[in-house]
Protein backbone atom coordinates (compact mmCIF):
# COMPACT_ATOMS: atom_id res chain seq x y z
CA UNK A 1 57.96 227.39 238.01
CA UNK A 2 55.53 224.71 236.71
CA UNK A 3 52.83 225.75 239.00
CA UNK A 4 53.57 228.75 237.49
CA UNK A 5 53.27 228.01 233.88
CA UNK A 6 50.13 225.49 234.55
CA UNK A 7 48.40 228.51 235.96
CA UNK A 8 49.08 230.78 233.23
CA UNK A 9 47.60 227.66 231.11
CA UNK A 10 44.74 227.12 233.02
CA UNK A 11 44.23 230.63 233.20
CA UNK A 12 44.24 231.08 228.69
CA UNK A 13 41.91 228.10 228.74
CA UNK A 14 39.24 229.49 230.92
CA UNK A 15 39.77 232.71 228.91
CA UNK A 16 39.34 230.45 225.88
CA UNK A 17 36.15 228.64 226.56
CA UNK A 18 34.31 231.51 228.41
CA UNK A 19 34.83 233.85 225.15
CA UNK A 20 33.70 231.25 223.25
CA UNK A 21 30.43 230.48 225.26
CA UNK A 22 29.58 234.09 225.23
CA UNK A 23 29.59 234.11 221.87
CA UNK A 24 27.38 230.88 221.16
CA UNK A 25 25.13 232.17 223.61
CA UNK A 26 25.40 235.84 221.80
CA UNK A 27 23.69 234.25 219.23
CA UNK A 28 20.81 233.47 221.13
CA UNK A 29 20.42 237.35 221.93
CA UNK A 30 20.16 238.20 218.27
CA UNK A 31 18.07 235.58 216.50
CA UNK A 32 14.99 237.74 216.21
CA UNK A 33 11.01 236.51 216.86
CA UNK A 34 9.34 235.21 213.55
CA UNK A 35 5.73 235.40 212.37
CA UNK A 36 4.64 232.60 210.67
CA UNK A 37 1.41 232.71 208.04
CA UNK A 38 1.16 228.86 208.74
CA UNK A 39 -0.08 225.82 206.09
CA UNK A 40 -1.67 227.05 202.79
CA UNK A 41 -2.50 224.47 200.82
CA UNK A 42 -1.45 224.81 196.55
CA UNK A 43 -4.35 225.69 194.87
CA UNK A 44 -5.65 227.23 191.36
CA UNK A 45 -6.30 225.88 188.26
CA UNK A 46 -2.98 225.40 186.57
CA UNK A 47 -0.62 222.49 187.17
CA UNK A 48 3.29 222.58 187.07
CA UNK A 49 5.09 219.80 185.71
CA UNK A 50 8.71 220.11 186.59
CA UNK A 51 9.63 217.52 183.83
CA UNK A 52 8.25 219.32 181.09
CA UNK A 53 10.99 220.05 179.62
CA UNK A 54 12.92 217.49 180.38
CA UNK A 55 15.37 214.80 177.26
CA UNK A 56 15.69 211.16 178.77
CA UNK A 57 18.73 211.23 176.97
CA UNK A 58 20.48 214.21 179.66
CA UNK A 59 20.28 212.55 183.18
CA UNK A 60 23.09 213.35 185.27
CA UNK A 61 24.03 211.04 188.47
CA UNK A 62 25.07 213.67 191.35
CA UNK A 63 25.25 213.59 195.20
CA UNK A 64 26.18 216.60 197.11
CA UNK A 65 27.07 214.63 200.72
CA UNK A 66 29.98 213.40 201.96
CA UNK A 67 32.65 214.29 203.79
CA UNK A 68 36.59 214.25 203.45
CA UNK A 69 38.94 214.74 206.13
CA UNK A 70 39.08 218.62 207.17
CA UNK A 71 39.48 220.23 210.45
CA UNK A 72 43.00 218.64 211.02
CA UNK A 73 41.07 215.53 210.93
CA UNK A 74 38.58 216.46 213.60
CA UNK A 75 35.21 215.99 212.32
CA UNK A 76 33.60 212.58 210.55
CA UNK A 77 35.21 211.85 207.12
CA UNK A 78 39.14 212.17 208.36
CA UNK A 79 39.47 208.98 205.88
CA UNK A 80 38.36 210.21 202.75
CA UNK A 81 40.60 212.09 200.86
CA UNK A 82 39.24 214.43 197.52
CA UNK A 83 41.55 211.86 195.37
CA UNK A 84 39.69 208.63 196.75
CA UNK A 85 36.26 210.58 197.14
CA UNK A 86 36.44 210.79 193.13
CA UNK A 87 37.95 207.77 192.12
CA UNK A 88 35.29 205.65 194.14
CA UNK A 89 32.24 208.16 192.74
CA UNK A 90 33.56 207.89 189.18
CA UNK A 91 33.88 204.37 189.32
CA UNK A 92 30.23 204.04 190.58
CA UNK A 93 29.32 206.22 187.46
CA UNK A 94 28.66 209.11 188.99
CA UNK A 95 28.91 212.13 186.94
CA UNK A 96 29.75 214.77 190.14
CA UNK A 97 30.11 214.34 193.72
CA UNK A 98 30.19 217.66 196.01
CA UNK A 99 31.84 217.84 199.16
CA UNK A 100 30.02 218.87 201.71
CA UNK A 101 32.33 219.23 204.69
CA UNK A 102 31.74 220.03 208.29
CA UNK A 103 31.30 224.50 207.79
CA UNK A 104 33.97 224.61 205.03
CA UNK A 105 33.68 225.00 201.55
CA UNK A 106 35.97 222.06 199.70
CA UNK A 107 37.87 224.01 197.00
CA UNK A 108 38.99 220.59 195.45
CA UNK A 109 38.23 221.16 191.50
CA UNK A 110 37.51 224.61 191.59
CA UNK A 111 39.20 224.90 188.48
CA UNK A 112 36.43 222.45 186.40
CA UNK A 113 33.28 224.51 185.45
CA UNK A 114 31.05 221.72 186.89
CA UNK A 115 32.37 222.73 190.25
CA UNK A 116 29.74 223.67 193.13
CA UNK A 117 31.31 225.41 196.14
CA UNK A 118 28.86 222.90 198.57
CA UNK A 119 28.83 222.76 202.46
CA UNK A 120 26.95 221.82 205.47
CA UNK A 121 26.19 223.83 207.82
CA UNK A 122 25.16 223.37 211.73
CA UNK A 123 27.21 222.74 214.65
CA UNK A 124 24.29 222.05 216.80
CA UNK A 125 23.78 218.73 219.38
CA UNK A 126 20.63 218.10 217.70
CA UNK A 127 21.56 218.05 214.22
CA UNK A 128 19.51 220.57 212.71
CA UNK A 129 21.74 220.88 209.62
CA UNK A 130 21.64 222.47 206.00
CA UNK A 131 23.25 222.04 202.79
CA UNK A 132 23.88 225.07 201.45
CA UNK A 133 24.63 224.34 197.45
CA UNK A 134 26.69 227.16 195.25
CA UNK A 135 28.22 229.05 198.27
CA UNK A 136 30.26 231.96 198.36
CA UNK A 137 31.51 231.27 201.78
CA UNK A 138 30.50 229.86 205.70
CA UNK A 139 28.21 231.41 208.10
CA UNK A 140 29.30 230.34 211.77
CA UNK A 141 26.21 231.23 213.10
CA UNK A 142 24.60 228.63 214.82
CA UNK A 143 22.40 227.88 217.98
CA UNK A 144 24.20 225.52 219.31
CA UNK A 145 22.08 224.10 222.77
CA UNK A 146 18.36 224.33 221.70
CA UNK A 147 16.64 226.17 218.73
CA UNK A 148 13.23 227.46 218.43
CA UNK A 149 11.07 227.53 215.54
CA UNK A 150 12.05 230.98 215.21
CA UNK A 151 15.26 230.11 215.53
CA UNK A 152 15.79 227.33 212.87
CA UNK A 153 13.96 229.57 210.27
CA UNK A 154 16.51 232.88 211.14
CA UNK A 155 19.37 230.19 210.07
CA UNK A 156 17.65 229.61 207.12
CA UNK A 157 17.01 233.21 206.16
CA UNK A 158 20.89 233.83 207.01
CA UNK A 159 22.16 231.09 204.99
CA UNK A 160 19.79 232.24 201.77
CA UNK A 161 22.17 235.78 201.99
CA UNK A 162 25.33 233.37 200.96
CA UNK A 163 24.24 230.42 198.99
CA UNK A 164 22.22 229.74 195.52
CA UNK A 165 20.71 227.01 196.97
CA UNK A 166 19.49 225.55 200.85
CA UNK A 167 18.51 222.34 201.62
CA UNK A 168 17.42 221.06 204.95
CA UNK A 169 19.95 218.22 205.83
CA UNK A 170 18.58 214.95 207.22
CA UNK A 171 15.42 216.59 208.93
CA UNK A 172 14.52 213.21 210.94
CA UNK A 173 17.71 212.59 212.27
CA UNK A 174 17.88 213.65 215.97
CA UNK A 175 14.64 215.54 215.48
CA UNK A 176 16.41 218.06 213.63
CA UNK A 177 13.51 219.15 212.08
CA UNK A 178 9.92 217.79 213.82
CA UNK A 179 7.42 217.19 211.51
CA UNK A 180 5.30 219.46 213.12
CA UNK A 181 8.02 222.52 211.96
CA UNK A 182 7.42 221.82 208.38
CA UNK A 183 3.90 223.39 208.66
CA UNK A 184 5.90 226.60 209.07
CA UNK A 185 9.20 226.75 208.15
CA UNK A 186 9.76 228.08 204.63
CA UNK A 187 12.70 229.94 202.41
CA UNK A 188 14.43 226.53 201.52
CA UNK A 189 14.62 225.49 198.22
CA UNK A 190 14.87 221.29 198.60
CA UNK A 191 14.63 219.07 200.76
CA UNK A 192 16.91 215.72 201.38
CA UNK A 193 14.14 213.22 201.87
CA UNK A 194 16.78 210.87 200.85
CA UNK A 195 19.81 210.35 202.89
CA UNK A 196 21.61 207.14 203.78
CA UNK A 197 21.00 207.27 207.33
CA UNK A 198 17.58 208.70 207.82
CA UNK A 199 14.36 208.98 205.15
CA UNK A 200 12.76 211.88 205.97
CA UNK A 201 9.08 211.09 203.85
CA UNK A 202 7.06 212.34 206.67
CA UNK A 203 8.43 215.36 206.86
CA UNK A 204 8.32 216.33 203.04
CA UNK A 205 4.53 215.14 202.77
CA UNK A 206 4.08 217.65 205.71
CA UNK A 207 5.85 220.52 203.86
CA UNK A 208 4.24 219.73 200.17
CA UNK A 209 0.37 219.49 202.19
CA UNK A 210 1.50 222.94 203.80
CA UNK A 211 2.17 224.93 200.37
CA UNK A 212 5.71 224.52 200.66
CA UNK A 213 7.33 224.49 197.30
CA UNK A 214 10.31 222.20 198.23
CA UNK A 215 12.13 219.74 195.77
CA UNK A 216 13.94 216.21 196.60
CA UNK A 217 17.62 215.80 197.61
CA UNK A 218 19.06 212.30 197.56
CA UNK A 219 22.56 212.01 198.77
CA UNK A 220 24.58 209.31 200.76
CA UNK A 221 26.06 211.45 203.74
CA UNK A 222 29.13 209.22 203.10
CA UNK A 223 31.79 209.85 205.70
CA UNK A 224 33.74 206.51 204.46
CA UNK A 225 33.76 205.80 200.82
CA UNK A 226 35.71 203.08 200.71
CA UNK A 227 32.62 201.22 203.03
CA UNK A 228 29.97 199.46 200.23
CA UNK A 229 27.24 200.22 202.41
CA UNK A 230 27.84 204.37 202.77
CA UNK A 231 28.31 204.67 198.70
CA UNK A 232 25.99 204.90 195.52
CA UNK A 233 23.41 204.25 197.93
CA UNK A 234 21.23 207.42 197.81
CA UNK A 235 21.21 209.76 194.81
CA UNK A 236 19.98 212.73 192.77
CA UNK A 237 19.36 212.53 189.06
CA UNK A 238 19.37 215.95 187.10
CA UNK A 239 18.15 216.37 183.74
CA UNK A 240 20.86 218.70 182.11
CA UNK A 241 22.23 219.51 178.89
CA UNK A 242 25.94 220.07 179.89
CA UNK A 243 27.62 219.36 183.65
CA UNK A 244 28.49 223.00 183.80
CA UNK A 245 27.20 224.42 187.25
CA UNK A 246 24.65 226.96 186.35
CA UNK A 247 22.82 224.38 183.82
CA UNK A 248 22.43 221.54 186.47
CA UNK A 249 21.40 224.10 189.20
CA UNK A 250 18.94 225.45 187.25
CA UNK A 251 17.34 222.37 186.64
CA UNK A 252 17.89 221.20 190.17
CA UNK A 253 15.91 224.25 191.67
CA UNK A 254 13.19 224.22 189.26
CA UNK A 255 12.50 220.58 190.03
CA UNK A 256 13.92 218.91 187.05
CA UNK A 257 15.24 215.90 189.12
CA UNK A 258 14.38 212.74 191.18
CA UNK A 259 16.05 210.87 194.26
CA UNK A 260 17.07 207.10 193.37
CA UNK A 261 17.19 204.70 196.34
CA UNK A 262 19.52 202.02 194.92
CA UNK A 263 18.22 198.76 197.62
CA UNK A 264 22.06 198.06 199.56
CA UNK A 265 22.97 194.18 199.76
CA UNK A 266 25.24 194.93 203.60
CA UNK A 267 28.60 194.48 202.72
CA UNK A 268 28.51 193.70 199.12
CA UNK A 269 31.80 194.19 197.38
CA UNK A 270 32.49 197.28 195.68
CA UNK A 271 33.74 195.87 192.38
CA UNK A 272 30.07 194.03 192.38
CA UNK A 273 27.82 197.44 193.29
CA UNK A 274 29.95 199.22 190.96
CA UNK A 275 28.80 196.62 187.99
CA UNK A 276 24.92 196.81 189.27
CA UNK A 277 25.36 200.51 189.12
CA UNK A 278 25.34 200.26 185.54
CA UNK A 279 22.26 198.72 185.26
CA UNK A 280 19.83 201.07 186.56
CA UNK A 281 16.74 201.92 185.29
CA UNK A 282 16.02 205.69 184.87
CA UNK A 283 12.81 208.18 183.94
CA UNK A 284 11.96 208.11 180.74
CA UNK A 285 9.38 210.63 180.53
CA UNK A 286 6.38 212.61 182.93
CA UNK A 287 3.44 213.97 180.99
CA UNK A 288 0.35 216.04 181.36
CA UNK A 289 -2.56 215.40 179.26
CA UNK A 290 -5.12 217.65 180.31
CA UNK A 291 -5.49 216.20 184.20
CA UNK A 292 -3.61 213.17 183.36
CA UNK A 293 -0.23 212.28 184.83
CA UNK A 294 1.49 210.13 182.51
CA UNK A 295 4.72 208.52 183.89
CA UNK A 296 7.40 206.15 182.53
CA UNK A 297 10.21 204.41 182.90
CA UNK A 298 12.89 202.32 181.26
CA UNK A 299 12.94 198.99 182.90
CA UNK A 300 9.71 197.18 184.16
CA UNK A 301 8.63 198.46 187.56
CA UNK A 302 6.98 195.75 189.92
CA UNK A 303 4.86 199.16 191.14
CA UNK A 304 3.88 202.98 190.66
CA UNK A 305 2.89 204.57 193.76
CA UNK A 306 1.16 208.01 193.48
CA UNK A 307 1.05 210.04 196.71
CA UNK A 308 -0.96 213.09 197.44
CA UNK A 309 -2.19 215.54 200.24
CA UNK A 310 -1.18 214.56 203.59
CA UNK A 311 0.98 211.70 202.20
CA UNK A 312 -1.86 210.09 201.48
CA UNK A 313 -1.75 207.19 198.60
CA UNK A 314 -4.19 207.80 195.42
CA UNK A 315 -3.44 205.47 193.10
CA UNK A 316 -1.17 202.07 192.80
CA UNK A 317 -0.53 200.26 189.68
CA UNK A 318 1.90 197.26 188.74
CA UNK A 319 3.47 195.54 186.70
CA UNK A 320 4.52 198.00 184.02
CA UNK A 321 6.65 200.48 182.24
CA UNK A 322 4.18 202.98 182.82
CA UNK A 323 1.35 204.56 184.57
CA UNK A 324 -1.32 207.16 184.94
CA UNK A 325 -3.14 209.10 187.14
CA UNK A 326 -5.90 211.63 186.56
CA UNK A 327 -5.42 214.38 188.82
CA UNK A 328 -8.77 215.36 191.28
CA UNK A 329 -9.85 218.91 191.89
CA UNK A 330 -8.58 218.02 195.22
CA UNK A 331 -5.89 217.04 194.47
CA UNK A 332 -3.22 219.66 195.54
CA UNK A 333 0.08 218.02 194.57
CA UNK A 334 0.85 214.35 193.25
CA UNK A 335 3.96 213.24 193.93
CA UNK A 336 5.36 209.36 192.20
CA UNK A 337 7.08 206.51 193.87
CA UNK A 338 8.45 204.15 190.92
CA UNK A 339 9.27 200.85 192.84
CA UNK A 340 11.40 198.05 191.24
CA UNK A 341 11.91 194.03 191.60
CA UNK A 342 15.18 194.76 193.37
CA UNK A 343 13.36 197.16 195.70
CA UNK A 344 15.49 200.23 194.31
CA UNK A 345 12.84 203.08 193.41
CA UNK A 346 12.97 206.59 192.22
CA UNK A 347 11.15 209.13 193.51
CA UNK A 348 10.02 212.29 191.66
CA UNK A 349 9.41 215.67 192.55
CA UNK A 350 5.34 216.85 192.71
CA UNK A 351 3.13 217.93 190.33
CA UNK A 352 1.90 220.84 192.22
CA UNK A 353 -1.42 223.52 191.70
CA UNK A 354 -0.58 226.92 191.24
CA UNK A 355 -1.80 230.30 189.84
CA UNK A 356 -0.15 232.75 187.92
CA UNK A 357 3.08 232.50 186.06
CA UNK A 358 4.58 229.82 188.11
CA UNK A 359 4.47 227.88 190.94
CA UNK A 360 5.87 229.29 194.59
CA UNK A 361 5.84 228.57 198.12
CA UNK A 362 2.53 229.60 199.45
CA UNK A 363 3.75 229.50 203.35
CA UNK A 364 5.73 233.12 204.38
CA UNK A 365 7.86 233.93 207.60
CA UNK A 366 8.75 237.22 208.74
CA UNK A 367 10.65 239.16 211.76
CA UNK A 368 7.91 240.36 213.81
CA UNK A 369 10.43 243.45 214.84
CA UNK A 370 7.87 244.93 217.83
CA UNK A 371 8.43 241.24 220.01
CA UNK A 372 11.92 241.34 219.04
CA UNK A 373 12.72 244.61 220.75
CA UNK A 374 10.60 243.15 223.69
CA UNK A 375 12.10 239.90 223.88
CA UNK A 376 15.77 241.56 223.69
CA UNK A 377 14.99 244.55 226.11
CA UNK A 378 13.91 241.19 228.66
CA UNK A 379 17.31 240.16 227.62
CA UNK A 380 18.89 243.37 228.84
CA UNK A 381 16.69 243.74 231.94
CA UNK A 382 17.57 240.06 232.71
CA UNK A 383 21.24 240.61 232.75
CA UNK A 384 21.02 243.84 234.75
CA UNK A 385 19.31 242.23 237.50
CA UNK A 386 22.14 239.46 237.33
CA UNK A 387 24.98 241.70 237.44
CA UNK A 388 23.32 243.79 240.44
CA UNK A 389 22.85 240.72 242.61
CA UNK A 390 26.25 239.70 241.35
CA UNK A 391 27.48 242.77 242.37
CA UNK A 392 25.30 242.84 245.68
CA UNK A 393 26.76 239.38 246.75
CA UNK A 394 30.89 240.28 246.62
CA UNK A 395 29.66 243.51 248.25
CA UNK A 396 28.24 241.53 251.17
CA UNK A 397 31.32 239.05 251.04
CA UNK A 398 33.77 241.58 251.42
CA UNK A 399 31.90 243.27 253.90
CA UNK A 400 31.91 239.91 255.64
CA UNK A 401 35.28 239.55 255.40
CA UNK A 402 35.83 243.15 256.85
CA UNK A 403 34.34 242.21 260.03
């Protein structure tokens, strides 16, 4: 009888897991071939300052990673609950914290009109993940084994259908993202250079130098808040009139932020990062006089970095409150590291060149449908020939077994 039952067990679980590798690996057959236009750098004679309109007076202090404990438990984050995720963000000062669980959408709050239905997406073993801000529910598509470049930009497209907002997750962590991909890969609408495990410079510089119209995320990835070193570590500052969600998305896609890299003393005690949170220094104001980028800020900076095509460095000053820079003809975008004595800095979004009424990605990616049908027609050939030798092979078995 047990034999029986561990058969009929056995038996569900093979049923189980085959089903469910056909369908991961049915999501190879439809991801379609892309054509990519490839880098364009920004050019024209106009330059967009995403701080234009900004009020020193309206920074908000959000992050929009970390995980709580969903799945049963399952996935990273099973400590945090949404009551302790608050209470430690609040007490750190910040003015929102999304959760961005493991392909579910954390309803905690959904009552508040600050709330933003936040997620990240990607199941994959080589962490090529997105946070997919303001969405109105999951895709479970993924590739889970291997994705081409094709491949990582279909995601993309699919997750623009369902949120307000996509950012590539932690591109340099596993090689999520190569560098080399960000001369392509377009449709997103920010970046997180900024996360507590990875910094992911490289790989912005390459997307900026490309024509790639892609603004900072900072967030801690926390997966356990009550750990000094995971919190208040890595952050996004939004210049918004009210917390309501449409006012600090609007700014937050049109570039009206910065990332803040608060330096981590390992292990400190919360009760003493929660006091030097209080204390940090903020933007005070980006300006353009003719070609001249005028930054400052509101505490002495031991540096201003400014960084332009190629991640190259332009200009470094010290020692100040402020700084300029007067932008070159060849100077596609300038973007500003703001360093500090502590070694905290802030990093703003470019000033980029454009034409017309405003600024946009200059790179574009679409389904190239004629090498689609070809490459899923090889699909379809390919499986024919592996069902008739399939079928060829029991047929000489059982005539085998005839004899």
């Amino acid at each position: 009888m047990m034999k029986k039952i561990f058969r009929t067990l056995l038996k569900f679980v093979v049923i189980f897991f085959g089903l469910l590798l056909t369908m991961l690996l049915g999501f190879y057959l439809l991801a379609p071939v892309y054509e990519f236009s490839g880098p364009s750098e920004f050019s024209g004679n106009k330059l967009y300052n995403p701080y234009e309109n900004m009020d020193s007076a309206n920074w908000r202090k959000y992050n929009f990673q970390v995980q709580s404990k969903a799945w049963g438990g399952l996935t990273d984050g099973r400590k945090n609950s949404n009551e302790l995720v608050d209470s430690i963000y609040m007490q750190l000062g910040f003015d929102h914290v999304a959760t961005s669980d493991y392909q579910k959408i954390n309803r905690y709050g959904s009552e508040k009109p600050s709330f933003i239905p936040t997620y990240e997406h990607g199941y994959n073993i080589f962490k090529t993940h997105q946070v997919c801000i303001d969405a109105d529910n999951v895709l479970w598509v993924d590739l889970m084994f291997f994705q081409t470049l094709s491949m990582k930009q279909w995601i993309i497209d699919k997750l623009n259908d369902h949120s307000r907002i996509v950012s590539l997750a932690h591109p340099n962590l596993r090689m999520g993202y190569q560098v080399s991909n960000m001369k392509y890969i377009t449709n997103y609408q920010l970046m997180e250079v900024l996360n507590n495990v990875r910094l992911s410079f490289e790989h912005w510089d390459m997307a900026l130098s490309s024509g790639q119209l892609a603004w900072i995320l900072a967030n801690d990835d926390a997966h356990d808040v009550v750990n000094s070193n995971e919190v208040g570590r890595r952050f996004t500052m939004i210049n918004s009139p009210t917390l309501n969600k449409d006012d600090i998305l609007d700014n937050l896609a049109s570039g009206n932020a910065y990332g803040f890299d608060f330096y981590r003393h390992d292990d400190e005690l919360m009760e003493v990062k929660i006091e030097r949170s209080k204390h940090i220094p903020h933007l005070s104001s980006v300006k353009l006089n003719g070609d001249t980028l005028q930054v400052s800020v509101s505490q002495n900076a031991l540096r201003f970095i400014f960084t332009g095509q190629n991640g190259k460095t332009l200009f470094v000053s010290h020692g100040s409150k402020s700084s300029e820079y007067v932008i070159k003809k060849e100077d596609t975008y300038v973007r500003t590291q703001i360093k500090f004595a502590d070694s905290s800095s802030i990093y703003l979004n470019p000033i980029v060149r454009f034409e017309g009424d405003k600024p946009v990605s200059k790179m574009s990616a679409e389904v190239n449908i004629e090498y689609t049908q070809w490459l899923r027609l090889s699909y379809f050939l390919i499986a024919i020939l592996l069902l008739y030798f399939y079928a060829r092979r029991k047929h000489k078995i059982s005539k085998s077994d005839d004899n």
